[in-house]
PDB file of N, CA and C in Angstrom:
ATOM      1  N   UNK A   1       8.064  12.519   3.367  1.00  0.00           N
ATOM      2  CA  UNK A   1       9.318  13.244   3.538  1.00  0.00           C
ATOM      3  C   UNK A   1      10.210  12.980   2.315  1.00  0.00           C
ATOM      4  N   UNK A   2      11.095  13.775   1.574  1.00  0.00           N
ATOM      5  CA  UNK A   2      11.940  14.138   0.834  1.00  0.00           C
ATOM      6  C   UNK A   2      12.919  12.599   1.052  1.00  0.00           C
ATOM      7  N   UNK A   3      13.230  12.109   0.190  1.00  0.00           N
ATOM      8  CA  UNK A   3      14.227  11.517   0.013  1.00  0.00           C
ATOM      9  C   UNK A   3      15.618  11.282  -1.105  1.00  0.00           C
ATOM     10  N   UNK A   4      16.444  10.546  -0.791  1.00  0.00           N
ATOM     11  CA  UNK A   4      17.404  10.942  -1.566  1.00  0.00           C
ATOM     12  C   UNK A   4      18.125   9.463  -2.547  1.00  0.00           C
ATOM     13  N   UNK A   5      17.114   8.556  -2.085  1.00  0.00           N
ATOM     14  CA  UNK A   5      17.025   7.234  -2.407  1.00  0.00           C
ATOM     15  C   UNK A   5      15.435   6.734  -2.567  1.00  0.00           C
ATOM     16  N   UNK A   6      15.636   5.875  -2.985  1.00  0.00           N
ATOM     17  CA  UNK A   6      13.716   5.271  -4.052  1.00  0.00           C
ATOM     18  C   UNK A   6      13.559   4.498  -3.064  1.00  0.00           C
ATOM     19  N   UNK A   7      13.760   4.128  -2.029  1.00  0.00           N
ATOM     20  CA  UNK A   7      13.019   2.854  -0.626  1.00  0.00           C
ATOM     21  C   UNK A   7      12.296   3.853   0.397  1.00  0.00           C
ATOM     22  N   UNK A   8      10.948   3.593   0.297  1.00  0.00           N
ATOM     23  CA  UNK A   8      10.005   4.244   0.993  1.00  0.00           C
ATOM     24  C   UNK A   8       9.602   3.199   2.293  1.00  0.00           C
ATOM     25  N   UNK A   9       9.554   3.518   3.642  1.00  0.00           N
ATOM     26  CA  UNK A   9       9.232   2.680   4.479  1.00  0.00           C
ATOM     27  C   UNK A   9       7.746   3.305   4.446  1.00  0.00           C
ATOM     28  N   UNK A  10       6.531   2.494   4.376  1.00  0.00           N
ATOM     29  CA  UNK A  10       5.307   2.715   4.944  1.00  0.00           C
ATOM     30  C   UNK A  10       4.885   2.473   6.214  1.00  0.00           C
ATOM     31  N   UNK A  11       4.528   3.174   7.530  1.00  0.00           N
ATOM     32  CA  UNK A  11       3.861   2.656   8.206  1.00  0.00           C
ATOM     33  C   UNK A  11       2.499   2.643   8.244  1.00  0.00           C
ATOM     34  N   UNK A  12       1.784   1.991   8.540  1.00  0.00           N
ATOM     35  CA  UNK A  12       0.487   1.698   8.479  1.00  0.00           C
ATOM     36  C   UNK A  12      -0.725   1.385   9.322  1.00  0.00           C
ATOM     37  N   UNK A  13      -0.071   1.686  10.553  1.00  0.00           N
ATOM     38  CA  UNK A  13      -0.654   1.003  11.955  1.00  0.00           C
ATOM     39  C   UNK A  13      -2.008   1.778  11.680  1.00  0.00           C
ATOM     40  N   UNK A  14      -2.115   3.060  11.261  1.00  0.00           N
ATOM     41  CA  UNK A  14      -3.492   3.893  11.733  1.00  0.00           C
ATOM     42  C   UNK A  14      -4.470   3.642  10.526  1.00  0.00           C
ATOM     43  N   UNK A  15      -4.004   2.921   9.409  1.00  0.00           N
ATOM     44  CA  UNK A  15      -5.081   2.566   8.227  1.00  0.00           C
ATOM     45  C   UNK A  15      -5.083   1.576   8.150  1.00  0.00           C
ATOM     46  N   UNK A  16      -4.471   0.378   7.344  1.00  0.00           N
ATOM     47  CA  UNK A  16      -4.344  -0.430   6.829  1.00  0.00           C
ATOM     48  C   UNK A  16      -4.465  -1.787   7.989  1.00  0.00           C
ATOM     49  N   UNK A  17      -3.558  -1.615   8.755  1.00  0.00           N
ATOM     50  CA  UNK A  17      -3.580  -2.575   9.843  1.00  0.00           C
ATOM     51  C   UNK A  17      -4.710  -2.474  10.423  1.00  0.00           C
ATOM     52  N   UNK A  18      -5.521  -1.034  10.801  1.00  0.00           N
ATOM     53  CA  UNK A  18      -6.441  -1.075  11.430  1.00  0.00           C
ATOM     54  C   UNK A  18      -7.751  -1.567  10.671  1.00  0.00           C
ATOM     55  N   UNK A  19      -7.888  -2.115   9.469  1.00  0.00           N
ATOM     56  CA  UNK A  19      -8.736  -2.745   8.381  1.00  0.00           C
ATOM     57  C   UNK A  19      -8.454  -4.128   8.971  1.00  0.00           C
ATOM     58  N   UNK A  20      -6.939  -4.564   8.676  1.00  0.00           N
ATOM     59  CA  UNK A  20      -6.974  -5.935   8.912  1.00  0.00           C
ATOM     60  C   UNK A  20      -7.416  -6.770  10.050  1.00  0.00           C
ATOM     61  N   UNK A  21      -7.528  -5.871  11.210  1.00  0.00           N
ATOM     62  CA  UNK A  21      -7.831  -6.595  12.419  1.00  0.00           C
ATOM     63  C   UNK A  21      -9.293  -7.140  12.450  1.00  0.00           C
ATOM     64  N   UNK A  22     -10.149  -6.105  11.461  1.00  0.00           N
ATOM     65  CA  UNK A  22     -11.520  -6.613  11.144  1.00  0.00           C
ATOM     66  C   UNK A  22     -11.758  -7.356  10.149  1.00  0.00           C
ATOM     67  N   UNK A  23     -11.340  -7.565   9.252  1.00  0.00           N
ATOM     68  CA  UNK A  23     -10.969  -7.898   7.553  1.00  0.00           C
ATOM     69  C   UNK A  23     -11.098  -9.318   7.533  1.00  0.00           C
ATOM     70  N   UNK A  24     -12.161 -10.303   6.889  1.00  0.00           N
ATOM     71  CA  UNK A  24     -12.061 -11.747   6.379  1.00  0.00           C
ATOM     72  C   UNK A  24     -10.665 -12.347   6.623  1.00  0.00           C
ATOM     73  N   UNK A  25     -10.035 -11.506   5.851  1.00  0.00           N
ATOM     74  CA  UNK A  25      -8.460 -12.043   4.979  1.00  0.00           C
ATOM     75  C   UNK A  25      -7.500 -11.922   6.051  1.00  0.00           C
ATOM     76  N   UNK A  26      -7.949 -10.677   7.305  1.00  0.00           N
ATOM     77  CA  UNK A  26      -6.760 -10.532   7.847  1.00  0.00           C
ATOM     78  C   UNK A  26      -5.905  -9.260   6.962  1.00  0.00           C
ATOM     79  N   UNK A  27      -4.324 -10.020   7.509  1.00  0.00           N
ATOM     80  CA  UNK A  27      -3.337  -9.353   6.906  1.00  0.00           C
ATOM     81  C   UNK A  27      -2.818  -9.742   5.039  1.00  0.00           C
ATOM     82  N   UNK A  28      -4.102 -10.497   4.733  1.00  0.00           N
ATOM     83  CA  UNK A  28      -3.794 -11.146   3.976  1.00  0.00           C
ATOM     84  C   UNK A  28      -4.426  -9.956   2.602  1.00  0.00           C
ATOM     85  N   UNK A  29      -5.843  -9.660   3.026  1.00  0.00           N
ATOM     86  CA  UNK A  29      -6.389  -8.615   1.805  1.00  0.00           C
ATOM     87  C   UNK A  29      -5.518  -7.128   1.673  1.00  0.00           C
ATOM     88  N   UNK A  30      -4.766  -6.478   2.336  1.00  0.00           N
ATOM     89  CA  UNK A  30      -4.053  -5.849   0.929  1.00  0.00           C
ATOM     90  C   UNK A  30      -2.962  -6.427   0.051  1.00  0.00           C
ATOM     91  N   UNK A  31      -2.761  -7.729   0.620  1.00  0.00           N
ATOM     92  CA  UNK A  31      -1.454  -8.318   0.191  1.00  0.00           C
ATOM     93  C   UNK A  31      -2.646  -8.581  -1.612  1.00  0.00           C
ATOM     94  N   UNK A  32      -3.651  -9.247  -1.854  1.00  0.00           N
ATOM     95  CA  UNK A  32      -4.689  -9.355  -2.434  1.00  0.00           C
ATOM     96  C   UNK A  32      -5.464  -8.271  -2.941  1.00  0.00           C
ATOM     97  N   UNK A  33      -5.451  -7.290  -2.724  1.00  0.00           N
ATOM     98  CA  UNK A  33      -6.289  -5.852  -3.409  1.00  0.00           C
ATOM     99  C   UNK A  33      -4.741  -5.495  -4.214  1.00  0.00           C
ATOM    100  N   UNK A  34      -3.652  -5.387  -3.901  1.00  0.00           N
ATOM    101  CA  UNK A  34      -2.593  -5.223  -4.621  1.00  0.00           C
ATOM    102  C   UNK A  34      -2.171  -6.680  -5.671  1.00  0.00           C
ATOM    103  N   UNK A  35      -2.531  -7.169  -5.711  1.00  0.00           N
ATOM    104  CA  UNK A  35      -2.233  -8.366  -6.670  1.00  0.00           C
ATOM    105  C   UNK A  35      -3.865  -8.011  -7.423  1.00  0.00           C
ATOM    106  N   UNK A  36      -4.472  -7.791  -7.774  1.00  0.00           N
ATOM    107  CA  UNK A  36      -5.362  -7.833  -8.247  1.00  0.00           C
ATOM    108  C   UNK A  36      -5.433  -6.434  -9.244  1.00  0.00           C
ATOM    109  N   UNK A  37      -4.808  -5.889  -8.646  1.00  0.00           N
ATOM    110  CA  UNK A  37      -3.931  -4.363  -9.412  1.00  0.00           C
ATOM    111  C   UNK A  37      -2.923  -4.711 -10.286  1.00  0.00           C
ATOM    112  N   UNK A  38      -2.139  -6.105 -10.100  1.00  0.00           N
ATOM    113  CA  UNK A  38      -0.674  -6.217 -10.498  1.00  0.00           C
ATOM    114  C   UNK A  38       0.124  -5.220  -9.560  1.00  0.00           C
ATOM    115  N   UNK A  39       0.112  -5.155  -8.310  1.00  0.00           N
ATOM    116  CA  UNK A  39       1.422  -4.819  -8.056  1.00  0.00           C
ATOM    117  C   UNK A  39       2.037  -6.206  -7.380  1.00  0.00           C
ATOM    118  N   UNK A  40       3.187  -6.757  -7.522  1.00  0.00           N
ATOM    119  CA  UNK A  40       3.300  -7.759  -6.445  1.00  0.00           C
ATOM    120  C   UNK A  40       4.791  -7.206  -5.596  1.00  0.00           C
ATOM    121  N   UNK A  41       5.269  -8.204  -5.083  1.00  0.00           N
ATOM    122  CA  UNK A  41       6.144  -7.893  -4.064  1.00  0.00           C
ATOM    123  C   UNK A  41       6.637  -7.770  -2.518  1.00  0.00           C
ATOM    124  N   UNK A  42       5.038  -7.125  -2.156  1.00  0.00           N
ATOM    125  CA  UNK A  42       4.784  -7.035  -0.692  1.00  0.00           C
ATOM    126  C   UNK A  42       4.372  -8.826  -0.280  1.00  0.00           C
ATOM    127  N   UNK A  43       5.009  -8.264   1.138  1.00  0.00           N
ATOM    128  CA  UNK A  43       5.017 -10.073   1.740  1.00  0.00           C
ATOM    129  C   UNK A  43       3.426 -10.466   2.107  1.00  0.00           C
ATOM    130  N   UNK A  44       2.969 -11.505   1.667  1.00  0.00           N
ATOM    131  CA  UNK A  44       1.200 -11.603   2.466  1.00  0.00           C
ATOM    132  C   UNK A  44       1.423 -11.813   3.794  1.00  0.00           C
ATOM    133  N   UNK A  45       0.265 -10.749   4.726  1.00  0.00           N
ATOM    134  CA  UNK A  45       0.228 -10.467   5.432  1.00  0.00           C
ATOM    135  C   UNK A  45       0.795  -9.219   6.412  1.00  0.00           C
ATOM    136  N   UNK A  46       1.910  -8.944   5.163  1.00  0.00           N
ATOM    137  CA  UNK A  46       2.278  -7.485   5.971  1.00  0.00           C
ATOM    138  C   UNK A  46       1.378  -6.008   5.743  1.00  0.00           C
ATOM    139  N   UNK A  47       0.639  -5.519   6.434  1.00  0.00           N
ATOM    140  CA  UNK A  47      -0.014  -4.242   6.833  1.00  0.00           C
ATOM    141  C   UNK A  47       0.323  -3.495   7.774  1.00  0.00           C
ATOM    142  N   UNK A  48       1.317  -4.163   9.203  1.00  0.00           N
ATOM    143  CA  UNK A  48       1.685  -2.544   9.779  1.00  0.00           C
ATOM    144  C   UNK A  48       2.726  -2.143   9.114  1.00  0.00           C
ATOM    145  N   UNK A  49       3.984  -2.363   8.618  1.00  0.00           N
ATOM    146  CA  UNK A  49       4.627  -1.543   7.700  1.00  0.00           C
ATOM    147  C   UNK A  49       5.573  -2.670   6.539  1.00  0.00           C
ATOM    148  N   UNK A  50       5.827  -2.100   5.961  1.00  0.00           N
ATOM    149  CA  UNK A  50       6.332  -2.759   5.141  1.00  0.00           C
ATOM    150  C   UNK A  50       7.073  -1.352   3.995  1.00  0.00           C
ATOM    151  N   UNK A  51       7.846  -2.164   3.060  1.00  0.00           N
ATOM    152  CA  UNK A  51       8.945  -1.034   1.997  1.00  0.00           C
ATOM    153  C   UNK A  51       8.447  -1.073   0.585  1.00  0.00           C
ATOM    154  N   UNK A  52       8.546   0.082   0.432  1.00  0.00           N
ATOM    155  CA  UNK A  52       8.034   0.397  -1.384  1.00  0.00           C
ATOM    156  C   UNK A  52       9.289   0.829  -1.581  1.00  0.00           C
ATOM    157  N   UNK A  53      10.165   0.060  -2.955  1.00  0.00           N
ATOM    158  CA  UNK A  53      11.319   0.347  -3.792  1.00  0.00           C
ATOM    159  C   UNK A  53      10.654   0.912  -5.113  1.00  0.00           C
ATOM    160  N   UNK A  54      10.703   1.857  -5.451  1.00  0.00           N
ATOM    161  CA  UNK A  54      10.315   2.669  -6.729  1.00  0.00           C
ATOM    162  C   UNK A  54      11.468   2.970  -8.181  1.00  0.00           C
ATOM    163  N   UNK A  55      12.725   2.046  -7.868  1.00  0.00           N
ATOM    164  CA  UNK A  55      13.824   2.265  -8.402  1.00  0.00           C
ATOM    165  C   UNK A  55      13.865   1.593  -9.887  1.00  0.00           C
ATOM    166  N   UNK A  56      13.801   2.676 -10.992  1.00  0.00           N
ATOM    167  CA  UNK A  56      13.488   1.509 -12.337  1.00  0.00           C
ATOM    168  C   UNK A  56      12.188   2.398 -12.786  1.00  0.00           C
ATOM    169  N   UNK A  57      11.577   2.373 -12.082  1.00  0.00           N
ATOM    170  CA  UNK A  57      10.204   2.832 -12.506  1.00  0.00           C
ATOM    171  C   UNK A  57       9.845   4.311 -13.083  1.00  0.00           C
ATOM    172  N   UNK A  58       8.740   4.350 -14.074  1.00  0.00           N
ATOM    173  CA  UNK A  58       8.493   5.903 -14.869  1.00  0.00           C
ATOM    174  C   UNK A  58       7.423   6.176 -13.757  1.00  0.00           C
ATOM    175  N   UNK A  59       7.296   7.294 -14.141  1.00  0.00           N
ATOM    176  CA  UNK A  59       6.464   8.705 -13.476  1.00  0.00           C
ATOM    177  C   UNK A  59       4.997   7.816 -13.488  1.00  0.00           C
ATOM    178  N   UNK A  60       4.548   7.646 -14.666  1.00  0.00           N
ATOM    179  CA  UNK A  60       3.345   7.355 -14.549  1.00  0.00           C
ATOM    180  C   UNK A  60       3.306   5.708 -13.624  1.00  0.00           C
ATOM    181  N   UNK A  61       4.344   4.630 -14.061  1.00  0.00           N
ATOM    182  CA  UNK A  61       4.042   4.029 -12.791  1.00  0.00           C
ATOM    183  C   UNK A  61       3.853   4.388 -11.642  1.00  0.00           C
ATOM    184  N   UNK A  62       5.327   5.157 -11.029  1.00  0.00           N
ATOM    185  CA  UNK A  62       4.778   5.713  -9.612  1.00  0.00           C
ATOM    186  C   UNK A  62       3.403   6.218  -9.285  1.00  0.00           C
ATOM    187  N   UNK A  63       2.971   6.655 -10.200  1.00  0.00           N
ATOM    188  CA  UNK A  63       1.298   8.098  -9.907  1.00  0.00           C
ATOM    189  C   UNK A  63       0.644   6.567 -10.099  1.00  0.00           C
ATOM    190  N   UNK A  64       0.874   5.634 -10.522  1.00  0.00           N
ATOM    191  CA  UNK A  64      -0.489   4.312 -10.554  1.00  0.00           C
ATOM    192  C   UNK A  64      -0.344   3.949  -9.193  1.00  0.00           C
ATOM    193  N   UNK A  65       1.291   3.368  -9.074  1.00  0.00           N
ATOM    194  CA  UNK A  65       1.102   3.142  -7.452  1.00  0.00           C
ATOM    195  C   UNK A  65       0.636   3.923  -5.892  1.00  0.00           C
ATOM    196  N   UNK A  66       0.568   5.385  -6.571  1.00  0.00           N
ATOM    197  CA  UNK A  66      -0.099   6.024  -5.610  1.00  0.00           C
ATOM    198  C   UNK A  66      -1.227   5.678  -5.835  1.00  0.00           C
ATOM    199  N   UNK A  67      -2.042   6.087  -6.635  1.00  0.00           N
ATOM    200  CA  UNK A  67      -3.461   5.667  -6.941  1.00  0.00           C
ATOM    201  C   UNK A  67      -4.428   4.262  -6.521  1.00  0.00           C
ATOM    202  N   UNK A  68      -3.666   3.244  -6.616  1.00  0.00           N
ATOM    203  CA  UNK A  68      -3.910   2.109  -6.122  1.00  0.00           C
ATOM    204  C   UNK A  68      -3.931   2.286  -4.772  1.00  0.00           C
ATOM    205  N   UNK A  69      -2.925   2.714  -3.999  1.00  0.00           N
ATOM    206  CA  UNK A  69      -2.915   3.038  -2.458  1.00  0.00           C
ATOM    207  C   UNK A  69      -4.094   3.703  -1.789  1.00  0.00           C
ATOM    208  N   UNK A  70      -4.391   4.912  -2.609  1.00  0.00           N
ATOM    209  CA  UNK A  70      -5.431   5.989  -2.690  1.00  0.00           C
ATOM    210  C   UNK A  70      -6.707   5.017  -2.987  1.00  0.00           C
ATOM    211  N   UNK A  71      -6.859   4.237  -3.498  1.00  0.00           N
ATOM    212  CA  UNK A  71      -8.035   3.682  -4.334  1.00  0.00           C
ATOM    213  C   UNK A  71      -8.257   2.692  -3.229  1.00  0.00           C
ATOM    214  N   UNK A  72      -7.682   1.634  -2.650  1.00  0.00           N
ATOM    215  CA  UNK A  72      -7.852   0.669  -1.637  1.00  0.00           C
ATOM    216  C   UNK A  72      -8.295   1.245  -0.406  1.00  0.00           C
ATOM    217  N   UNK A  73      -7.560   2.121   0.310  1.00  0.00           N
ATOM    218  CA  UNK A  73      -7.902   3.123   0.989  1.00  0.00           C
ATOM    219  C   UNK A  73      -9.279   3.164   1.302  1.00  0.00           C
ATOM    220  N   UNK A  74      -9.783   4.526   0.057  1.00  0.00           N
ATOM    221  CA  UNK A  74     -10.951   4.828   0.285  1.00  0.00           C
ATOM    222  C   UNK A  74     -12.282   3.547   0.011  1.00  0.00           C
ATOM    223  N   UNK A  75     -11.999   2.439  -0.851  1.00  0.00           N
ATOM    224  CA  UNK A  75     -12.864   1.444  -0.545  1.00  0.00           C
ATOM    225  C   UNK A  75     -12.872   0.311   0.344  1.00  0.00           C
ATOM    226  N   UNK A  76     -11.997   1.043   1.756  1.00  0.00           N
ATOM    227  CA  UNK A  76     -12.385   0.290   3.082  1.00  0.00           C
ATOM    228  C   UNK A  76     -12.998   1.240   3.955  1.00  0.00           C
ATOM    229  N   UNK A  77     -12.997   2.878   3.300  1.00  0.00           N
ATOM    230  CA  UNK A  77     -13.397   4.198   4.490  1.00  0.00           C
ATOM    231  C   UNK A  77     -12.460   4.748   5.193  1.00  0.00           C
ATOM    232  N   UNK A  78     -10.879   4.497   4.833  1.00  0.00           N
ATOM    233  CA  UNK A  78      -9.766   5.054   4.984  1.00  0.00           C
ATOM    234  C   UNK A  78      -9.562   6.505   4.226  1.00  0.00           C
ATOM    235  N   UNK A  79      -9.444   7.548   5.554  1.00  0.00           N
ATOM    236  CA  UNK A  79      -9.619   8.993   5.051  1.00  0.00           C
ATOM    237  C   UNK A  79      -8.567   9.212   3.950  1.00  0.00           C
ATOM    238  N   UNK A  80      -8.416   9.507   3.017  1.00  0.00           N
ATOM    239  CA  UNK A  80      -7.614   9.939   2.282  1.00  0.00           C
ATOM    240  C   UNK A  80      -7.475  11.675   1.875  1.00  0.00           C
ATOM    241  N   UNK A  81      -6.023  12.254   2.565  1.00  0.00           N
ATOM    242  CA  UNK A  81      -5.647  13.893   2.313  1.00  0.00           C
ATOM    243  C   UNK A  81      -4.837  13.669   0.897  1.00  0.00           C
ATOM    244  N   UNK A  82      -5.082  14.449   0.271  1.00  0.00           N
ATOM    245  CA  UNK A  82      -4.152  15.062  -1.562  1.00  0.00           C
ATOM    246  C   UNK A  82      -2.752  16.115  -0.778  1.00  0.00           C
TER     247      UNK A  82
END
């Protein structure tokens, strides 16, 4: 949805969380697939939702941080729509 400010709430219950409940790491591996990207920030262990601040940042960062999202995603079998 359209916003009018750079703080994105993610929820995540139907992907991400639903990885972690099976997942070695827990809530701990996307906190870890994103550090391994360089993004940091997110708290370890948060996967049902958590906030993306995009404020500061160029175009092509943002399109990496989608991509990374997109990219983790599909190498757990998380459907990903364009």
């Amino acid at each position: 949805m359209p916003r009018k400010h750079t703080l994105t709430k993610a929820d995540t219950k139907d992907s991400f969380d639903r990885i972690a409940k099976t997942h070695k790491r827990k809530g701990y591996f996307l906190y870890d697939e994103l550090t391994k990207r360089k993004i940091t920030g997110i708290f370890p262990g948060a996967t049902r939702e958590f906030k993306l601040n995009t404020y500061g940042l160029k175009w092509d960062q943002i399109k990496y941080l989608a991509d990374v999202f997109k990219e983790i995603a599909e190498k757990y079998g998380i459907r990903v729509e364009e």
